[in-house]
C-alpha atoms as a PDB file:
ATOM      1  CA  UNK A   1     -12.400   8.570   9.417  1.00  0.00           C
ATOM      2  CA  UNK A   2     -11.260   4.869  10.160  1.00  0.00           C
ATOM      3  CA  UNK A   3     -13.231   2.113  10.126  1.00  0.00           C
ATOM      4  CA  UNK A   4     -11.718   0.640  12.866  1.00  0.00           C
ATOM      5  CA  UNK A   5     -10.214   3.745  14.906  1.00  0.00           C
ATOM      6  CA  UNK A   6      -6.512   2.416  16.384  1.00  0.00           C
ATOM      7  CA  UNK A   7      -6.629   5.764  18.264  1.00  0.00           C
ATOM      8  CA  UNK A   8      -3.891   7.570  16.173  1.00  0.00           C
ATOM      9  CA  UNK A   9      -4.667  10.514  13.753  1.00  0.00           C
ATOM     10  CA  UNK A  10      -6.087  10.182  10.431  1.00  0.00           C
ATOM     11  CA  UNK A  11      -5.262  12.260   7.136  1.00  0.00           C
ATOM     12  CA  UNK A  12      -7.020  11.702   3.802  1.00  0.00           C
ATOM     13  CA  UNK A  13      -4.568  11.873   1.313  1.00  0.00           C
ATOM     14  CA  UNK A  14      -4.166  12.140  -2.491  1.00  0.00           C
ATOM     15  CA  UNK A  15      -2.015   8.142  -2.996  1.00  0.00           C
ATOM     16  CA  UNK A  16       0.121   7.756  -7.113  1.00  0.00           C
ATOM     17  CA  UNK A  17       0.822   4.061  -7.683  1.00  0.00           C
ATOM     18  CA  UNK A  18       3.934   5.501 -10.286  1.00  0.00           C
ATOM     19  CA  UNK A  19       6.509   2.608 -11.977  1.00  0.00           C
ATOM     20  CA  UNK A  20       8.805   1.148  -9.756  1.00  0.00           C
ATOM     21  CA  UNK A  21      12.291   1.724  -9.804  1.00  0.00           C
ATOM     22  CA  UNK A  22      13.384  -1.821  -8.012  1.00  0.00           C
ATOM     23  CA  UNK A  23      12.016  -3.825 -10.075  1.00  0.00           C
ATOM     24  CA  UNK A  24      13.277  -5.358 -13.941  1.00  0.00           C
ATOM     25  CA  UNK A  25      10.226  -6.118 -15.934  1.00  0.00           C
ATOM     26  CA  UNK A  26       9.666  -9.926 -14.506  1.00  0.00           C
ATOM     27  CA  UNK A  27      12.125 -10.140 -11.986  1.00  0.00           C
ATOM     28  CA  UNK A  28      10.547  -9.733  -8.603  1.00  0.00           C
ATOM     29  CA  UNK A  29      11.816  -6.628  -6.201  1.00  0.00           C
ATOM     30  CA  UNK A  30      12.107  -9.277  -3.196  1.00  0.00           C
ATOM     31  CA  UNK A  31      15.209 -11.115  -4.587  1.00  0.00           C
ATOM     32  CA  UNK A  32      19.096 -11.151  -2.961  1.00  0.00           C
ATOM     33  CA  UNK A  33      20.129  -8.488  -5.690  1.00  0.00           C
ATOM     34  CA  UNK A  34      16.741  -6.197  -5.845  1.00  0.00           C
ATOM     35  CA  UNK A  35      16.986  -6.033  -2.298  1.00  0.00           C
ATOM     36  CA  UNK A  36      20.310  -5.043  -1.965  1.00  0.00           C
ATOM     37  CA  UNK A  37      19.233  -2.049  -3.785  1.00  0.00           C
ATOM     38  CA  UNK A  38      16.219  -0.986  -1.467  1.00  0.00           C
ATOM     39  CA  UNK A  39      14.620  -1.388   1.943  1.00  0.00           C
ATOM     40  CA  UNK A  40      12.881  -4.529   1.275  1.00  0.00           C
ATOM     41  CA  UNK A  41       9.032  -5.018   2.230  1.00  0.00           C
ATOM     42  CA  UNK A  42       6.486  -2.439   1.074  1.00  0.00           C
ATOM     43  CA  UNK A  43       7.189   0.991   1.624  1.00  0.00           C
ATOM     44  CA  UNK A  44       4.577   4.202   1.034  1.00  0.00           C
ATOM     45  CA  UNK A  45       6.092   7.698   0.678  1.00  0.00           C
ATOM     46  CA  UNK A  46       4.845  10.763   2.490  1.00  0.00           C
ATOM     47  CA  UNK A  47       5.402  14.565   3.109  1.00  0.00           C
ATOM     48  CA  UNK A  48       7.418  15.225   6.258  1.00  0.00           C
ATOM     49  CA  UNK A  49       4.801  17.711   7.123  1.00  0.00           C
ATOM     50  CA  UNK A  50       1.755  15.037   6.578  1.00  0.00           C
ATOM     51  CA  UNK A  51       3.971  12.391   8.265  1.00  0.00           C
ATOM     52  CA  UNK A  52       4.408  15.522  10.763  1.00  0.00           C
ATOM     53  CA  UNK A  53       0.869  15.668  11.156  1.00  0.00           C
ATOM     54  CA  UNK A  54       0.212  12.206  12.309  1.00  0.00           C
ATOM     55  CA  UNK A  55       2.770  11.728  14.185  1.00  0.00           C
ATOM     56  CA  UNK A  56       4.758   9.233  11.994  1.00  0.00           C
ATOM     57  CA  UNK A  57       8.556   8.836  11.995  1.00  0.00           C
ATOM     58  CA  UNK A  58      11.063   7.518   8.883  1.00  0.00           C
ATOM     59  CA  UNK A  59      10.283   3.832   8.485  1.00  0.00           C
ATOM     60  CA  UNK A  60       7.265   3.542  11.203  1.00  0.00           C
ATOM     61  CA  UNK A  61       4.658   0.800  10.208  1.00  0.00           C
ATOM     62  CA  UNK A  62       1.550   2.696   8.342  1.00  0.00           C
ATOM     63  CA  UNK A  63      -1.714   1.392   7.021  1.00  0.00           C
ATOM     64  CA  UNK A  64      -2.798   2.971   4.201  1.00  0.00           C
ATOM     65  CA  UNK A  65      -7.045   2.304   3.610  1.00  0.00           C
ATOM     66  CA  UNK A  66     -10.440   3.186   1.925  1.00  0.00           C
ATOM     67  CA  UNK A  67     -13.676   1.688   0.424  1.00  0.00           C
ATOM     68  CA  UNK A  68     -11.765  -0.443  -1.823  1.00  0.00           C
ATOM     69  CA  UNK A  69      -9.581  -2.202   0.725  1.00  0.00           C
ATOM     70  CA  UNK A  70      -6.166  -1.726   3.173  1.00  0.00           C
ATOM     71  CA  UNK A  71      -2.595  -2.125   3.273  1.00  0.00           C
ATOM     72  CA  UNK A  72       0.356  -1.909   5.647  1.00  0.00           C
ATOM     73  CA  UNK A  73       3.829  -0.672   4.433  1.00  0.00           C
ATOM     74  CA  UNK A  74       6.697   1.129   6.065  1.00  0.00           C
ATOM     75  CA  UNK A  75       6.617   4.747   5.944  1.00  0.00           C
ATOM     76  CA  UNK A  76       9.266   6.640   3.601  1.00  0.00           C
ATOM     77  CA  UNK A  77       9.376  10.714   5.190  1.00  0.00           C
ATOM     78  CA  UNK A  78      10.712  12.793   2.347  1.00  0.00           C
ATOM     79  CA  UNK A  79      10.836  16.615   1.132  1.00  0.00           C
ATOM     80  CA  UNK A  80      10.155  14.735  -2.054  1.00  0.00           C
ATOM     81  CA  UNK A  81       6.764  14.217  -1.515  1.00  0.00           C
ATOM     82  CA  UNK A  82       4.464  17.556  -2.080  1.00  0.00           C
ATOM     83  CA  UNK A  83       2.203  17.708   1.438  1.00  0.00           C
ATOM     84  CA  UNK A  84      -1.187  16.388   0.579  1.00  0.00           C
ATOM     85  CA  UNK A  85      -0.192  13.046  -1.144  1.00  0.00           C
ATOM     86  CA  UNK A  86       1.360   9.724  -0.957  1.00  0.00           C
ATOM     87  CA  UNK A  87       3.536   7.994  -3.301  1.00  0.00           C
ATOM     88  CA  UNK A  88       3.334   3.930  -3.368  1.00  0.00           C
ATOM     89  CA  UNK A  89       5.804   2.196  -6.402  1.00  0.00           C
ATOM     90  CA  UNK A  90       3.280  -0.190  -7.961  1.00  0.00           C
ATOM     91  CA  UNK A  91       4.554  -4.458  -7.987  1.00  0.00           C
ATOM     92  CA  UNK A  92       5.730  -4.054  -4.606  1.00  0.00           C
ATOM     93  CA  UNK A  93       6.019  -7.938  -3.670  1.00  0.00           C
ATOM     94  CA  UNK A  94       4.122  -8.736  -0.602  1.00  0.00           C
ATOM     95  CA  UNK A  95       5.885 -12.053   0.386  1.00  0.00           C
ATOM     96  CA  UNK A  96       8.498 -10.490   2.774  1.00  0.00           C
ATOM     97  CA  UNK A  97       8.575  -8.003   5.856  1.00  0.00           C
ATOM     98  CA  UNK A  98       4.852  -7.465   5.922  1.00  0.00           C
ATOM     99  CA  UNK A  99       2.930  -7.549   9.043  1.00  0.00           C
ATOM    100  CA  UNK A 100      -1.403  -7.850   9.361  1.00  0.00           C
ATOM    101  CA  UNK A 101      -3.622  -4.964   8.461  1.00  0.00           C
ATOM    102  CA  UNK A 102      -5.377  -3.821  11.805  1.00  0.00           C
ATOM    103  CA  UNK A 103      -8.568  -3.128   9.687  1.00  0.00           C
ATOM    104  CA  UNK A 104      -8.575  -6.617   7.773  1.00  0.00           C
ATOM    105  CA  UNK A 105      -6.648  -9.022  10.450  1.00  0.00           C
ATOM    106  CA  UNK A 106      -5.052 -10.011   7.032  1.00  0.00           C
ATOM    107  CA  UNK A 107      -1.957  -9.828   5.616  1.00  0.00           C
ATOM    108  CA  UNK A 108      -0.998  -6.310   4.261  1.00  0.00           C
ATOM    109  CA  UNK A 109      -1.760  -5.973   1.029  1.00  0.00           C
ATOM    110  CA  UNK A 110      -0.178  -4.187  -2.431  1.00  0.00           C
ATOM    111  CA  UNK A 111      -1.163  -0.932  -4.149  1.00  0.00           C
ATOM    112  CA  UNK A 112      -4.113  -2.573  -5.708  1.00  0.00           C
ATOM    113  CA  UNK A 113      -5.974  -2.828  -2.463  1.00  0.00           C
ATOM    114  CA  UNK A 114      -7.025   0.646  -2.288  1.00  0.00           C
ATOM    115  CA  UNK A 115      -7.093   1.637  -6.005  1.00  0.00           C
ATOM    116  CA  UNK A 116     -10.047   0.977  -8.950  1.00  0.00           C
ATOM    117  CA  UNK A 117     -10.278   0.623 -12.651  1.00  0.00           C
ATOM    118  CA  UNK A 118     -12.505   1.950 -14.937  1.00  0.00           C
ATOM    119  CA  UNK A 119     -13.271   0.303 -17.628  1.00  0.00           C
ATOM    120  CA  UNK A 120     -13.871   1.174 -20.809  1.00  0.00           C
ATOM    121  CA  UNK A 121     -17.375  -0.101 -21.987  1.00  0.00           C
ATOM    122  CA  UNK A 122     -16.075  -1.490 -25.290  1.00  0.00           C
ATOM    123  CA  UNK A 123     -13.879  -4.028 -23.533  1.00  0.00           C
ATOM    124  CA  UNK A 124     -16.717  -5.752 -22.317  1.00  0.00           C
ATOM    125  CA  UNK A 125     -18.144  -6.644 -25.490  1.00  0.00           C
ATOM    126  CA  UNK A 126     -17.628 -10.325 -26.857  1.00  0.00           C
ATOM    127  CA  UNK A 127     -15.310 -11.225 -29.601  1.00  0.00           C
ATOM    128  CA  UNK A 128     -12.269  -9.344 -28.687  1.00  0.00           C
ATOM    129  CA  UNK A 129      -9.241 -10.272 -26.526  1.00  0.00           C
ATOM    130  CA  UNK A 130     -10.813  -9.498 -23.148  1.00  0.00           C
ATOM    131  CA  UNK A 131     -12.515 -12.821 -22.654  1.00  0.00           C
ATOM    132  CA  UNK A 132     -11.097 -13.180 -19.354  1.00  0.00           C
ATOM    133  CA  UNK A 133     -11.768  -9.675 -18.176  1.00  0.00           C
ATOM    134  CA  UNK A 134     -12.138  -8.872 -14.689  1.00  0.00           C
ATOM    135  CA  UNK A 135     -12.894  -5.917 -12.266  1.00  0.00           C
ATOM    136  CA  UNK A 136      -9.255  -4.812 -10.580  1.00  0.00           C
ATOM    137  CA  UNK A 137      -8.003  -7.808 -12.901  1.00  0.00           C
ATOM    138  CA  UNK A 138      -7.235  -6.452 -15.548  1.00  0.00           C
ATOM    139  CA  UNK A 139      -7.813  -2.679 -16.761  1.00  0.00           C
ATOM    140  CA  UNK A 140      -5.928   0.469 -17.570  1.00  0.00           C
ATOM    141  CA  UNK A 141      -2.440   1.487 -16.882  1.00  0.00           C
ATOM    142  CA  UNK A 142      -1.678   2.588 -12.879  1.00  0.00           C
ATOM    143  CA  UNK A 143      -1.616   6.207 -13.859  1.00  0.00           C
ATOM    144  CA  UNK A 144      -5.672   5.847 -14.083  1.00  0.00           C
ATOM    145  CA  UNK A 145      -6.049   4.114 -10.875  1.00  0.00           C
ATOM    146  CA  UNK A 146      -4.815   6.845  -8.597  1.00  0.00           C
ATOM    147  CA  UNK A 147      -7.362   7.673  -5.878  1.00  0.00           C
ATOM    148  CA  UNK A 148      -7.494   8.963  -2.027  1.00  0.00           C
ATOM    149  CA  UNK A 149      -6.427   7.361   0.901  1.00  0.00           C
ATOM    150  CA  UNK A 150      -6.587   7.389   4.889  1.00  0.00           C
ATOM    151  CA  UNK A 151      -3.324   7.413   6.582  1.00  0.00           C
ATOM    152  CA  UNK A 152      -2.467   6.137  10.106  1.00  0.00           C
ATOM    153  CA  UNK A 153       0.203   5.170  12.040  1.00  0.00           C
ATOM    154  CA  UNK A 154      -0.105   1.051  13.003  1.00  0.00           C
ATOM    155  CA  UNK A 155      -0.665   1.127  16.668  1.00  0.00           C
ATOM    156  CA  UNK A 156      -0.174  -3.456  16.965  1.00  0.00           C
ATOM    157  CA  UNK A 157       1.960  -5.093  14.206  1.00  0.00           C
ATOM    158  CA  UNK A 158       0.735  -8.455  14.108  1.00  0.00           C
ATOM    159  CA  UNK A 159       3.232 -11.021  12.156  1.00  0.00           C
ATOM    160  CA  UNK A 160       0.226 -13.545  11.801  1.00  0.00           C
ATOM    161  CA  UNK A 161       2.808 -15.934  12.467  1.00  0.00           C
ATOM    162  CA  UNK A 162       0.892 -18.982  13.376  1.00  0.00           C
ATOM    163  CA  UNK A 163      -2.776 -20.040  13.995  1.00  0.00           C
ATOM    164  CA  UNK A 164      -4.323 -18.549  17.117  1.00  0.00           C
ATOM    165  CA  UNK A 165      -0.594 -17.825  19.159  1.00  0.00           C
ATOM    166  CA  UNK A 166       0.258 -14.648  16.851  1.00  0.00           C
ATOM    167  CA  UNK A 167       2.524 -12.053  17.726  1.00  0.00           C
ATOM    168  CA  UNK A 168       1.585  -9.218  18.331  1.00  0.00           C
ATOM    169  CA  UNK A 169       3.795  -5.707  19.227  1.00  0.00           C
ATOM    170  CA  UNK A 170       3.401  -2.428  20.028  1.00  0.00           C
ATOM    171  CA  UNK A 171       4.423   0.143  18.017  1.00  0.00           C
ATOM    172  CA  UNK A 172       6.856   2.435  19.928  1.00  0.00           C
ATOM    173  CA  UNK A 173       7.262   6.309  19.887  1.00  0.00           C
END
């Protein structure tokens, strides 16, 4: 199913980008005190038995891709989560604890990489408010942009520490 096949299984599964619960309107979840009350970095949630299925473990680096784009994240296993979807908090900040995406060689990505909009026609018409409308800019609410996903366990985290001398690990287990 992956674009660029890491060699561990693949799932397509049903990803919800629901409100966050670490984060207070504009204060960013990757401060001292929001962090205090979380794990810090992105984190995607999942069924034990998908998580089961491809082999991932509580906290194990995932990518998380499709058409629209990729992300990384840390994997949260929970009897929560129904089998057959994933869960990712939308406004996740992406400035700490976030390694490369093996598919894009970039850095990680948020829950915008992998969902869509779509518009409503009228929006587009001149006159109104929207005069700086843009595709996956600005759109409806993140209840509208869930969508499906390919899940894998990360088989290299790459820090993209530096130019050319970046680290790269393998995952273990």
């Amino acid at each position: 199913m992956g674009r660029k096949s890491n060699g561990n299984p693949e799932k397509a599964l049903n990803f919800l980008t629901p409100h966050q619960k670490w984060g207070i309107h504009s204060t960013y979840s990757d401060n001292l005190l929001m962090l205090t009350l979380s794990r810090g970095g992105p984190i995607v949630w999942m069924s034990e038995t998908d998580a089961k299925d491809l082999g991932i473990e509580d906290n194990d680096w995932i990518e998380v891709f499709n058409s629209n784009g990729a992300l990384t994240a840390r994997a949260v296993v929970s009897q929560r989560v129904p089998a057959g979807m994933t869960m990712m908090y939308h406004a996740q900040e992406r400035i700490v604890n976030l390694p490369g995406s093996e598919i894009t060689q970039q850095r990680g990505g948020i829950h915008n990489s992998v969902t869509r909009i779509t518009p409503k026609p009228t929006h587009m018409i001149g006159g109104y408010a929207q005069l700086a409308y843009g595709f996956n800019y600005y759109g409806t609410v993140g209840s509208n942009r869930d969508e499906f996903v390919v899940v894998r366990k990360m088989k290299n985290i790459n820090w993209l520490d530096g130019e050319g001398n970046d680290q790269v690990q393998e995952s273990v287990k």
